[in-house]
Protein backbone atom coordinates (compact mmCIF):
# COMPACT_ATOMS: atom_id res chain seq x y z
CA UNK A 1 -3.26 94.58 -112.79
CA UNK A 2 -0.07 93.57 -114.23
CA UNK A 3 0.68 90.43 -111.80
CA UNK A 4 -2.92 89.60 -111.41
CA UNK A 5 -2.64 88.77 -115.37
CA UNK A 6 0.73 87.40 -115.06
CA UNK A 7 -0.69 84.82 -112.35
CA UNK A 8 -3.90 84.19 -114.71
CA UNK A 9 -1.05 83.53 -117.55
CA UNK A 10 0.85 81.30 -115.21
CA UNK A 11 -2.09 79.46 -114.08
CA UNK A 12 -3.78 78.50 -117.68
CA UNK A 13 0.13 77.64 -118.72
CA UNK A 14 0.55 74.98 -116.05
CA UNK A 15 -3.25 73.78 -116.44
CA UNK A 16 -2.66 72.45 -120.14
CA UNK A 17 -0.28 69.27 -118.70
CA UNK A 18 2.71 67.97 -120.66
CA UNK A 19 3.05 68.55 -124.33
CA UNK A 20 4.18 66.14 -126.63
CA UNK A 21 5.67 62.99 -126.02
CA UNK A 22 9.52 62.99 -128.28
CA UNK A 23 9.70 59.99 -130.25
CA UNK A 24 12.30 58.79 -132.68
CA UNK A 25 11.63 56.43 -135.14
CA UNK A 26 14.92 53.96 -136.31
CA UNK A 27 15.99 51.65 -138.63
CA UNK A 28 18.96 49.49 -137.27
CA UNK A 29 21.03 47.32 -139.67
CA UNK A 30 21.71 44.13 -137.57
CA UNK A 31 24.74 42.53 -139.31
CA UNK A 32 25.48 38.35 -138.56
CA UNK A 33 28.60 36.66 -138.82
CA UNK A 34 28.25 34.48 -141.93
CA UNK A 35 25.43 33.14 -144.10
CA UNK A 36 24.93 30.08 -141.76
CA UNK A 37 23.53 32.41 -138.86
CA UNK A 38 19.82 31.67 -138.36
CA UNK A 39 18.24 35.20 -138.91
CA UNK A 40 14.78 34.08 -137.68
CA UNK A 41 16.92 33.51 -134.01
CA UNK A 42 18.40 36.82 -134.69
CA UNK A 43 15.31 38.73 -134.94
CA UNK A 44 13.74 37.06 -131.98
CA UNK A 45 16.98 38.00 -130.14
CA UNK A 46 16.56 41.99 -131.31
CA UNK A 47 12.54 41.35 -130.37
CA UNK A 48 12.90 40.29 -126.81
CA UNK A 49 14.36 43.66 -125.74
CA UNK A 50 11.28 45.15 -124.07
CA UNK A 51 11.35 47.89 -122.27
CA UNK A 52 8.77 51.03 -122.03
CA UNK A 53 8.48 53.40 -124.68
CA UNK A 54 10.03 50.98 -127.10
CA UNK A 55 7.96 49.36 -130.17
CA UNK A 56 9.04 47.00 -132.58
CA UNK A 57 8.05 47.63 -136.31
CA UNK A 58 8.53 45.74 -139.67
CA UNK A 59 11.72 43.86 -140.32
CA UNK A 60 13.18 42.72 -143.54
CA UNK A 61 16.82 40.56 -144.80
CA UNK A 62 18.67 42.54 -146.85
CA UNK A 63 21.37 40.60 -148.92
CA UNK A 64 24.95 42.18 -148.73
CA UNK A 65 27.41 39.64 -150.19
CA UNK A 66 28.11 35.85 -150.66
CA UNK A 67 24.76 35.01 -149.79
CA UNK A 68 25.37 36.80 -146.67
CA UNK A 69 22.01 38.77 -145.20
CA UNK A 70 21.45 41.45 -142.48
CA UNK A 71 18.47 42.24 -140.73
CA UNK A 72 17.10 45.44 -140.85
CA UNK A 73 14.27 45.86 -138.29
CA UNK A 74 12.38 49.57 -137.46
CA UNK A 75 12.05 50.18 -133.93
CA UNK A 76 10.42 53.22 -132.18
CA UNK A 77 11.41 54.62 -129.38
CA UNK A 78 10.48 57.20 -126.73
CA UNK A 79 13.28 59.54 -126.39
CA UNK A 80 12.80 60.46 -123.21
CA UNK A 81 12.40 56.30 -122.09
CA UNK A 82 15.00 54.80 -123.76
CA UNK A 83 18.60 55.30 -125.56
CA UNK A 84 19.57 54.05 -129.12
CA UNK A 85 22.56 53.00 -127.16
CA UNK A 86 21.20 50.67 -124.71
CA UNK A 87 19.50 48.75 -127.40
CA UNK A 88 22.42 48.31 -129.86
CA UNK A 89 24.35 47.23 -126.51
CA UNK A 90 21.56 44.78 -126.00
CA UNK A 91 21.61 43.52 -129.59
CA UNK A 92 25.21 43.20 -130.10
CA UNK A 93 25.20 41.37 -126.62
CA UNK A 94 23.98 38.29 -128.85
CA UNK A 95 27.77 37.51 -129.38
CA UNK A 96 26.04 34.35 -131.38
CA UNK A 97 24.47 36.00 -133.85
CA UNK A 98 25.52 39.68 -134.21
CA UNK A 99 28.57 41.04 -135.73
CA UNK A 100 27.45 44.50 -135.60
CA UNK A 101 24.94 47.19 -135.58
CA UNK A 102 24.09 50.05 -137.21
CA UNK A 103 21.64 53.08 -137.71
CA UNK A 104 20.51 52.84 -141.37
């Protein structure tokens, strides 16, 4: 009786599929080199990383000093899909643009 309900347990576990899908959601500070950096480049720079289980959200320019702004844009991200990692390598790749990252 005991494994016949064990097996019914098993069974009904495995039939309800995956459970929910880990997302994070973050908001990266994207710092530029000087006040002369075109932020509306910048942003379409961050943008055009596309991969699945990444969405873009709102962005906004955040002043800091000497007329200098930084970016900060929300992005959310799958955890399972993709790594904060790869995209703040992918966004500080833009050697142009980017002086740093960060996660507000």
């Amino acid at each position: 009786l005991k494994q016949a309900r064990v097996a019914e347990y098993n069974a009904k576990k495995s039939a309800k599929g995956p459970g929910p899908v880990a997302k994070s959601s973050i908001l990266l500070d994207v710092k530029p080199w000087d006040d002369e950096t075109d932020m509306v480049a910048l942003e379409k720079a961050c943008r055009s990383y596309e991969k699945e289980g990444c969405v873009w959200g709102a962005s906004k320019l955040v002043p800091i000093a000497f007329g200098v702004k930084k970016l900060q844009i929300l992005v959310i991200v799958e955890d399972d899909k993709v790594s904060v990692d790869s995209i703040q390598e992918y966004i500080e790749g833009h050697e142009d643009f980017v002086q740093s990252t960060d996660i507000a």
